[in-house]
Protein backbone atom coordinates (compact mmCIF):
# COMPACT_ATOMS: atom_id res chain seq x y z
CA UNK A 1 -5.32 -60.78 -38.50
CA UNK A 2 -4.44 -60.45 -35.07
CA UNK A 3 -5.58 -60.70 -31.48
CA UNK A 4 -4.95 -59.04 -28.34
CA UNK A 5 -6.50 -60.99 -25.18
CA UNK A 6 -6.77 -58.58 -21.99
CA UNK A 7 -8.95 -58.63 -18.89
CA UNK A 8 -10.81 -56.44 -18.13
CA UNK A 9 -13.30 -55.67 -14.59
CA UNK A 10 -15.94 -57.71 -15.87
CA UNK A 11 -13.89 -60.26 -17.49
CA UNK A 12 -11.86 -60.86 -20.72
CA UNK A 13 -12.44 -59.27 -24.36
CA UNK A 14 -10.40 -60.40 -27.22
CA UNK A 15 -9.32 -57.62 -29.76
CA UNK A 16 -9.45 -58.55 -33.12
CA UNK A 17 -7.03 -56.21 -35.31
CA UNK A 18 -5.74 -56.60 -39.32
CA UNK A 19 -2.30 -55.92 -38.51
CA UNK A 20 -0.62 -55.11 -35.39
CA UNK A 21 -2.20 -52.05 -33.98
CA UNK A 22 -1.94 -49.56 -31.15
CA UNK A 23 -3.69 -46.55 -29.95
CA UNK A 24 -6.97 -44.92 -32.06
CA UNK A 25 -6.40 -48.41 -34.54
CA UNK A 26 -6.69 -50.91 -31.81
CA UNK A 27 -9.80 -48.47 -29.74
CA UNK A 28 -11.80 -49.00 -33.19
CA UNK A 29 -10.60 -52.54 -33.87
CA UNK A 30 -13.30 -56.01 -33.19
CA UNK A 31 -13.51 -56.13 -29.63
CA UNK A 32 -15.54 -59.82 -28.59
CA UNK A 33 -15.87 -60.78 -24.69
CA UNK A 34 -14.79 -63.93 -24.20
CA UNK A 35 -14.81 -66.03 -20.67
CA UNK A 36 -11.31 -66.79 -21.05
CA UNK A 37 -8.12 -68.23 -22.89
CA UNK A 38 -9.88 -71.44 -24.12
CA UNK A 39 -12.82 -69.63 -25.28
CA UNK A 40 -10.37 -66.96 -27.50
CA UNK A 41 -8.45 -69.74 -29.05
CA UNK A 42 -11.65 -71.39 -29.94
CA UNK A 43 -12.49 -68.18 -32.32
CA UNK A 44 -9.19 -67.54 -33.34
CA UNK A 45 -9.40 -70.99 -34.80
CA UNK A 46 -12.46 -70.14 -36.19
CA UNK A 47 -11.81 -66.73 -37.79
CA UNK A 48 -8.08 -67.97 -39.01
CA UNK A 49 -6.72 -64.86 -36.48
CA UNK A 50 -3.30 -65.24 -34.92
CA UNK A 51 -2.92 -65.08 -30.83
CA UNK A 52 -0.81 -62.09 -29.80
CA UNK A 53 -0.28 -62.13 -26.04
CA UNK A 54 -1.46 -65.14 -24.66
């Protein structure tokens, strides 16, 4: 598993995929708003999910 941290207007969301995805994959994929980098590291420990981009 995989995630993809971006920022958004109101904030940050982390993007949970299965494998590295793009386009309609990644638009259906676990999306979780987080507050930041600490707080997306916190449940990728959690959930066993590999940081991407950050």
């Amino acid at each position: 598993m995989i995630g993809y941290l971006n920022k958004t207007k109101s904030g940050f969301v982390l993007t949970i995929c299965d494998a590295p995805c793009t386009g309609e994959a990644f638009n259906n994929a676990e999306k979780v708003a987080v507050s930041g980098k600490r707080e997306a590291n916190r449940i990728c420990n959690e959930r066993g999910v590999k940081p991407h981009n950050w």
